[in-house]
N, C-alpha and C. Protein backbone atom coordinates (compact mmCIF):
# COMPACT_ATOMS: atom_id res chain seq x y z
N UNK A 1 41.74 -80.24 28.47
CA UNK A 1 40.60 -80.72 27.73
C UNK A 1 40.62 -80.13 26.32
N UNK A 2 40.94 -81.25 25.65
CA UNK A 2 40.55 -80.11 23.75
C UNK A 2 39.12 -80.20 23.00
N UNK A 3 37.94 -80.95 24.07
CA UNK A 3 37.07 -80.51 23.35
C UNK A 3 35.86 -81.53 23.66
N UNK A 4 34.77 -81.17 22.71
CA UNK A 4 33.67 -82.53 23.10
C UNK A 4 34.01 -83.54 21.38
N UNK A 5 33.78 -84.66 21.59
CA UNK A 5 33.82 -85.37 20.29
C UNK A 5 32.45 -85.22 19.76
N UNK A 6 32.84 -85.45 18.66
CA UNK A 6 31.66 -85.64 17.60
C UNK A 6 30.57 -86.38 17.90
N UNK A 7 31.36 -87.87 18.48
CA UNK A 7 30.15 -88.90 19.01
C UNK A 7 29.80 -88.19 20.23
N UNK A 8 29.84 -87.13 20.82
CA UNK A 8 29.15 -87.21 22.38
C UNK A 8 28.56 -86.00 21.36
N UNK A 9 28.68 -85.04 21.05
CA UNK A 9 27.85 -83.87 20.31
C UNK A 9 26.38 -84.19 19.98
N UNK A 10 26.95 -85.85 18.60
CA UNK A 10 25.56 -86.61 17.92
C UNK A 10 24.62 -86.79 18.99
N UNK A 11 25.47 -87.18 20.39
CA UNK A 11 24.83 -88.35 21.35
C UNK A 11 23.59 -87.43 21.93
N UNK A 12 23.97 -86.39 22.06
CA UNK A 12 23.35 -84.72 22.80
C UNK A 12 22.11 -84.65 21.80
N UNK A 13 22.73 -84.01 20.95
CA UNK A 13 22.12 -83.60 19.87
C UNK A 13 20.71 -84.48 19.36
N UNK A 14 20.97 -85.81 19.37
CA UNK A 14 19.64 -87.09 19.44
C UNK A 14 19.26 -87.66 20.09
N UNK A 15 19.59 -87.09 21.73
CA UNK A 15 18.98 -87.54 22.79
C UNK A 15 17.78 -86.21 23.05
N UNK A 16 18.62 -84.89 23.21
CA UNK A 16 17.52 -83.83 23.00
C UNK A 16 16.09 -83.72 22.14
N UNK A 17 16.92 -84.10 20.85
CA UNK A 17 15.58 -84.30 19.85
C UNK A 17 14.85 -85.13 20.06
N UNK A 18 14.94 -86.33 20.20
CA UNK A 18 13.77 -87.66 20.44
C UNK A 18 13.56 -87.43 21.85
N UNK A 19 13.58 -86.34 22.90
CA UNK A 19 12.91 -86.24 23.59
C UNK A 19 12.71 -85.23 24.69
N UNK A 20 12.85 -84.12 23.83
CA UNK A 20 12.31 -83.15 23.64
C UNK A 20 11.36 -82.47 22.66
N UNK A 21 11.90 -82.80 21.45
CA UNK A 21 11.26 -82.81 20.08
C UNK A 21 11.69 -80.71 19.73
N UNK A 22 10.30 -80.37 19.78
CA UNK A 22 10.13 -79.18 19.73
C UNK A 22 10.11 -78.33 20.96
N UNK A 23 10.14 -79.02 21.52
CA UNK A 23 10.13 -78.47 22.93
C UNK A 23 11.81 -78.09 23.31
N UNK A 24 12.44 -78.34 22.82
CA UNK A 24 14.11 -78.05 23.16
C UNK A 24 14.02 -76.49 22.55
N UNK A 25 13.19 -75.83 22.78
CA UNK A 25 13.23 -74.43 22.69
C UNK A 25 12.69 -73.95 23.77
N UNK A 26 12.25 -74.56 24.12
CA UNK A 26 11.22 -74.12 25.76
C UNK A 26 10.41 -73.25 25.61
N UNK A 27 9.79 -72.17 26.53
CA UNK A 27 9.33 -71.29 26.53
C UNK A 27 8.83 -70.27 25.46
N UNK A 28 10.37 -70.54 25.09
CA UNK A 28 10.14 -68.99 23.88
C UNK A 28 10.07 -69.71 22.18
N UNK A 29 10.09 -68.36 21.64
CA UNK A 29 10.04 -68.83 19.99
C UNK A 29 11.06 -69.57 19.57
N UNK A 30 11.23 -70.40 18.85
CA UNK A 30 12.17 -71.01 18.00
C UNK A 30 13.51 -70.11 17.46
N UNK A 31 13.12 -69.07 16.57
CA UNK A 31 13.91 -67.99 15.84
C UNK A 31 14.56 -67.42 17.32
N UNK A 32 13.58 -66.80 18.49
CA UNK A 32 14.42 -65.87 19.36
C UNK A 32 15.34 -66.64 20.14
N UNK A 33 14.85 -67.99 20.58
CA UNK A 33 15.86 -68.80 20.84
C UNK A 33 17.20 -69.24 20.24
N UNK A 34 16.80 -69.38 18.84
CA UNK A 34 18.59 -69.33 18.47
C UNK A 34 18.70 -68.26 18.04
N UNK A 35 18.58 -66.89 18.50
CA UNK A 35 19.29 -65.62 18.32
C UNK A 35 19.66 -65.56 19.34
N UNK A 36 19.81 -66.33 20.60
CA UNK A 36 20.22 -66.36 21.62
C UNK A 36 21.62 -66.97 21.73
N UNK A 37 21.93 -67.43 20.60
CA UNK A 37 23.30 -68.14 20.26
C UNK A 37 23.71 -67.53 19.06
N UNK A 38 23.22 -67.45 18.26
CA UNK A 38 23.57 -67.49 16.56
C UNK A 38 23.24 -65.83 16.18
N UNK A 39 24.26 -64.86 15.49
CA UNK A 39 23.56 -63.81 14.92
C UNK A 39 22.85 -64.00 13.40
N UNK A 40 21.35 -64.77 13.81
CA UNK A 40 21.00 -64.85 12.59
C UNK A 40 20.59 -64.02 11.53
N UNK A 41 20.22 -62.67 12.02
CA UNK A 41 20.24 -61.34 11.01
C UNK A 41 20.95 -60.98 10.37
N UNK A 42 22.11 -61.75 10.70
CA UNK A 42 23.30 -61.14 10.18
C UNK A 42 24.16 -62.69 9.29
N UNK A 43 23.60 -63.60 9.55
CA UNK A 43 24.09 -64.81 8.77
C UNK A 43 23.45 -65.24 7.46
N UNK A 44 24.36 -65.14 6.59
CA UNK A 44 23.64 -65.02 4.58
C UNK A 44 21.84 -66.54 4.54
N UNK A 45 21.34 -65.90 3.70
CA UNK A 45 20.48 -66.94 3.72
C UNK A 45 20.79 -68.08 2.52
N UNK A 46 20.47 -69.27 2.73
CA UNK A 46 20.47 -69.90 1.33
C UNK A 46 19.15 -70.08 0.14
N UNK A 47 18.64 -69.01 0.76
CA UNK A 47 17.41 -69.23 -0.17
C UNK A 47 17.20 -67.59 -0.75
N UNK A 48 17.24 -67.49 -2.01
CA UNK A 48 17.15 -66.37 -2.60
C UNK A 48 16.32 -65.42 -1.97
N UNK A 49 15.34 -65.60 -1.53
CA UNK A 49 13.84 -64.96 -1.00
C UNK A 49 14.21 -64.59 0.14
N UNK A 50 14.91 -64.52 0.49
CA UNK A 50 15.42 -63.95 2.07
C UNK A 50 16.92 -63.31 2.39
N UNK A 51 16.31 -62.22 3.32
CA UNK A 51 18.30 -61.68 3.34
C UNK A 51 19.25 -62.53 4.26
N UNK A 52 17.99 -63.39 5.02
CA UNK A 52 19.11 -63.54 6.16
C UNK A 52 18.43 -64.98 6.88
N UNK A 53 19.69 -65.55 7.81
CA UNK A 53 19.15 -67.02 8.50
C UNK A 53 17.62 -66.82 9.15
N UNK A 54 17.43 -65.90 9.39
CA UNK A 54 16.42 -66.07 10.19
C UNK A 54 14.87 -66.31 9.37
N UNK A 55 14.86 -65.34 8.10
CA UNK A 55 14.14 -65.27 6.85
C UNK A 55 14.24 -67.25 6.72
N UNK A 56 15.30 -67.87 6.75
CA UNK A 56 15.37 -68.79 5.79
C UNK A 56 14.23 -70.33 6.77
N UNK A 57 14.77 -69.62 8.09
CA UNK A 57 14.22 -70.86 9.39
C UNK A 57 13.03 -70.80 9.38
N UNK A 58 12.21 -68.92 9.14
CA UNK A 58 11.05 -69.12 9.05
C UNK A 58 10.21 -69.48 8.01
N UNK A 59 10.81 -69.03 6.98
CA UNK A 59 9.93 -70.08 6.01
C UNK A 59 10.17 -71.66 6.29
N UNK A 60 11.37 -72.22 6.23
CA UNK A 60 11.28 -73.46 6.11
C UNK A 60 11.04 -74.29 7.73
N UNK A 61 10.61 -74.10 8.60
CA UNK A 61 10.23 -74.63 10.19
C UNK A 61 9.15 -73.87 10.14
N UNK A 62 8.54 -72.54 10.34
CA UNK A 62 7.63 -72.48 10.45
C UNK A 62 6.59 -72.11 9.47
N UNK A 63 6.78 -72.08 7.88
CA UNK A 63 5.66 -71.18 7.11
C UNK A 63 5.51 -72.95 6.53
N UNK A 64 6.26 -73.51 5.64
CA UNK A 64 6.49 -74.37 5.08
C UNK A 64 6.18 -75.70 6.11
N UNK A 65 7.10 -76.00 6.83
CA UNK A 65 7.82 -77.06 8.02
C UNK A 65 8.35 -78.14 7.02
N UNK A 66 9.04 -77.80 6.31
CA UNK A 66 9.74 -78.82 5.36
C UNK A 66 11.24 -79.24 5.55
N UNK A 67 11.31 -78.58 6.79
CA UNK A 67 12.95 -78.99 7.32
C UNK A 67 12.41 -79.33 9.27
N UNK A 68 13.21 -80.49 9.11
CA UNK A 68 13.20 -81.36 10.71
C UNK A 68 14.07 -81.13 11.27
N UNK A 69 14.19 -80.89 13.02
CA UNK A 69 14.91 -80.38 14.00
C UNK A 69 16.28 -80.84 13.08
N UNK A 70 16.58 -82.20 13.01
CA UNK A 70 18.00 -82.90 12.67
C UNK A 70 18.78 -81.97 11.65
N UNK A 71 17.31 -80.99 10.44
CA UNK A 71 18.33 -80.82 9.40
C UNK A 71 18.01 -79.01 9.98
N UNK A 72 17.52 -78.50 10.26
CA UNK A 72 17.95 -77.28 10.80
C UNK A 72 19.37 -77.00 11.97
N UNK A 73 19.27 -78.12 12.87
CA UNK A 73 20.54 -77.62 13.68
C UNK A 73 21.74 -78.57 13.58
N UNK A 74 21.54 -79.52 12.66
CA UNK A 74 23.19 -80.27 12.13
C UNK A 74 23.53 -79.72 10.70
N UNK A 75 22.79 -80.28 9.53
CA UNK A 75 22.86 -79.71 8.27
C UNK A 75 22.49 -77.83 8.48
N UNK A 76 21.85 -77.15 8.96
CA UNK A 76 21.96 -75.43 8.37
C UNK A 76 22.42 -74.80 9.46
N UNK A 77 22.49 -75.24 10.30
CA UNK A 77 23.08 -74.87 11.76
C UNK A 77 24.69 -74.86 11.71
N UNK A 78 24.80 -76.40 12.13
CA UNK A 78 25.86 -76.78 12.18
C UNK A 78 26.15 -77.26 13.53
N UNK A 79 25.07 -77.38 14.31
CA UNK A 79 25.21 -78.01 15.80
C UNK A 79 26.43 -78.42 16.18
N UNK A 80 26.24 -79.95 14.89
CA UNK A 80 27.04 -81.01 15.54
C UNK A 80 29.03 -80.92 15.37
N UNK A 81 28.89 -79.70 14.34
CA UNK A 81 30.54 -79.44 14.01
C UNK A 81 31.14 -78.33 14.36
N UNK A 82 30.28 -77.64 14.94
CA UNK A 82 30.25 -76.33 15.80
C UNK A 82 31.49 -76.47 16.74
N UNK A 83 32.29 -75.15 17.07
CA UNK A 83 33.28 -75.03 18.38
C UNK A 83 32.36 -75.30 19.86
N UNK A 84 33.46 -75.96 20.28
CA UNK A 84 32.79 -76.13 21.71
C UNK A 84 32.18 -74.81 22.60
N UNK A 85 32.81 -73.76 22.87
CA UNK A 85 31.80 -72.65 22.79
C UNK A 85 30.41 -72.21 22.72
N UNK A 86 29.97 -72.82 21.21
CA UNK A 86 28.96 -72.17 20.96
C UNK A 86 28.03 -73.88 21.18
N UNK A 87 28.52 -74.94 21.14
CA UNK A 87 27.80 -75.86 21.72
C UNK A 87 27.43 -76.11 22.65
N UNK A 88 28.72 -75.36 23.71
CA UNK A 88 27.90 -75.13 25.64
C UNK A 88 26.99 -74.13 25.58
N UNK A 89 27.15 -73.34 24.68
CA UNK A 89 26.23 -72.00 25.03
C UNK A 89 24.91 -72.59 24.64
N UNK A 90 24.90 -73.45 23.30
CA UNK A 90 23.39 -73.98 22.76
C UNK A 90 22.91 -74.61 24.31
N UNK A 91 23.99 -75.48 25.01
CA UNK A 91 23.52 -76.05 26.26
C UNK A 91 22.80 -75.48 27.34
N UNK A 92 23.48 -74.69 27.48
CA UNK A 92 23.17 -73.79 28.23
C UNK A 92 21.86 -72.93 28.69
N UNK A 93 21.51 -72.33 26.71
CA UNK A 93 20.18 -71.70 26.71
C UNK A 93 18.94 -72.94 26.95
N UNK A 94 19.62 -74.29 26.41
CA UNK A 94 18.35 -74.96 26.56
C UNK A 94 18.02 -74.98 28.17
N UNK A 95 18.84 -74.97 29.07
CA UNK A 95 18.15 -75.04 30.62
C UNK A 95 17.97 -73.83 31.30
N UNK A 96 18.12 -72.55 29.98
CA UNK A 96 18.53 -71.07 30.83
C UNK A 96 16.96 -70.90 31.60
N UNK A 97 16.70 -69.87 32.54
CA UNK A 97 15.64 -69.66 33.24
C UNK A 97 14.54 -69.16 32.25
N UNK A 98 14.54 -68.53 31.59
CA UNK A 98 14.12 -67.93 30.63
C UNK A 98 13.50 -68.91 29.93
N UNK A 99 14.19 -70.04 29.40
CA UNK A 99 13.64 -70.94 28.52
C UNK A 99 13.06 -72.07 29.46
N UNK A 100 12.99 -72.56 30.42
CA UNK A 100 12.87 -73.70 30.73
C UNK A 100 12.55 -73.46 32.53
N UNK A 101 11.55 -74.23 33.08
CA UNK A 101 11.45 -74.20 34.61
C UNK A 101 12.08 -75.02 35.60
N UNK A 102 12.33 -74.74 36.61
CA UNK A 102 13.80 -74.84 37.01
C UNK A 102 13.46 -76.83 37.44
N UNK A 103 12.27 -77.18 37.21
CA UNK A 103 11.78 -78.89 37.39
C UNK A 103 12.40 -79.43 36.34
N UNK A 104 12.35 -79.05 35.07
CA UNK A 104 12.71 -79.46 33.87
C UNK A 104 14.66 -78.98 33.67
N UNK A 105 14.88 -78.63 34.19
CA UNK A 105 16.11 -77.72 34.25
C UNK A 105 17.12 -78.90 34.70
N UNK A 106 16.76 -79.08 35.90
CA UNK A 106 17.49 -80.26 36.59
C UNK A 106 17.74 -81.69 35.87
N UNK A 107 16.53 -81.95 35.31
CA UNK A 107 16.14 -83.45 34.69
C UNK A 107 17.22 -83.37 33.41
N UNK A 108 17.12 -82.10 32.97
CA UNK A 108 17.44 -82.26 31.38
C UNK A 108 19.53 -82.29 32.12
N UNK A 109 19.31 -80.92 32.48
CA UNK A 109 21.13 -81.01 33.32
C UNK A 109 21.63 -82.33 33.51
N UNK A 110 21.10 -83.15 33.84
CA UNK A 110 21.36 -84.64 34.75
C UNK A 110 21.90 -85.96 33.15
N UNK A 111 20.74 -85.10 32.43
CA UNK A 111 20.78 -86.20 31.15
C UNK A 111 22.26 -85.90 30.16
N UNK A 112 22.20 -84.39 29.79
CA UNK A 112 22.86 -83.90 28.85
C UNK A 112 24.62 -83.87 29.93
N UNK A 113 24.69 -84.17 31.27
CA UNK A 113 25.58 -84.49 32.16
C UNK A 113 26.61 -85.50 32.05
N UNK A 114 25.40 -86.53 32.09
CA UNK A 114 25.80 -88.21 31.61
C UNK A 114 26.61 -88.26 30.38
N UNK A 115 26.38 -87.45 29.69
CA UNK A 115 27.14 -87.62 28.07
C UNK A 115 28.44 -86.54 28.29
N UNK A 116 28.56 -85.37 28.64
CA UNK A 116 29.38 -84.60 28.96
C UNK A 116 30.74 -85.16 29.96
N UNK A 117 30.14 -85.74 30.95
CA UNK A 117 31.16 -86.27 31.66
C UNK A 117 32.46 -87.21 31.06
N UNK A 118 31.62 -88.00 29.79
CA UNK A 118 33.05 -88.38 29.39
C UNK A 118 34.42 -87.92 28.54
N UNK A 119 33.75 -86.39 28.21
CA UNK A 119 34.78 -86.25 27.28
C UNK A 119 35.59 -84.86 28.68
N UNK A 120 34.83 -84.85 29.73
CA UNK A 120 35.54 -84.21 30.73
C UNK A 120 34.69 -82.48 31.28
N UNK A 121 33.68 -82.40 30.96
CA UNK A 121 32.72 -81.80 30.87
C UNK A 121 31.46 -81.77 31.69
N UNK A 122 31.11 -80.50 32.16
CA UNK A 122 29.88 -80.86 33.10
C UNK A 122 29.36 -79.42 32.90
N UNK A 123 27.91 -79.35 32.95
CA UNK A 123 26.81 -78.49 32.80
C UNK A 123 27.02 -77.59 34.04
């Protein structure tokens, strides 16, 4: 297997969002959730006013909200061009116990499944 394609990544990536929305964080905060993948303390910010990714998410998602799921985790993220790695792991946390109850766990597994299976892949 060398990998997931781009089109099954997008396919993930905008099936989660339109329906999940904000909720594809589950449980917990936004920021602690992707420090659950990403060292964002430690990743440069692009905005002068801040040392670091995490400075940059909270102003712009939560102080501001002038950036939408699509452009935080494709455009400043990098979701969709990301190593496969760190795209199972994003998978992953979204159904981890922690984030999500094990009713919702299954449903979402089943969905994000369907798309995985073709490039040879399963949750």
């Amino acid at each position: 297997m060398l990998g997931l394609s781009d089109v099954t990544k997008g396919k993930i990536i905008d099936k989660l969002i339109k329906e999940l929305g904000y909720g594809i964080f589950g449980k917990i905060d936004m920021i602690d959730f992707l420090k659950r993948i990403w060292d964002l303390d430690n990743m440069s910010s692009s905005d002068w006013r801040f040392k670091n990714a995490s400075g940059d998410i909270w102003q712009h998602m939560e102080n501001n909200d002038d950036w939408d799921l699509y452009y935080l985790l494709n455009t400043y993220i990098g979701l969709n061009r990301c190593d496969i790695s760190i795209f199972l792991k994003f998978l992953e946390q979204i159904v981890h116990p922690i984030v999500r109850e094990e009713d919702e766990q299954l449903q979402i597994i089943n969905e994000i499944d369907s798309y995985l299976i073709r490039d040879g892949y399963k949750l």
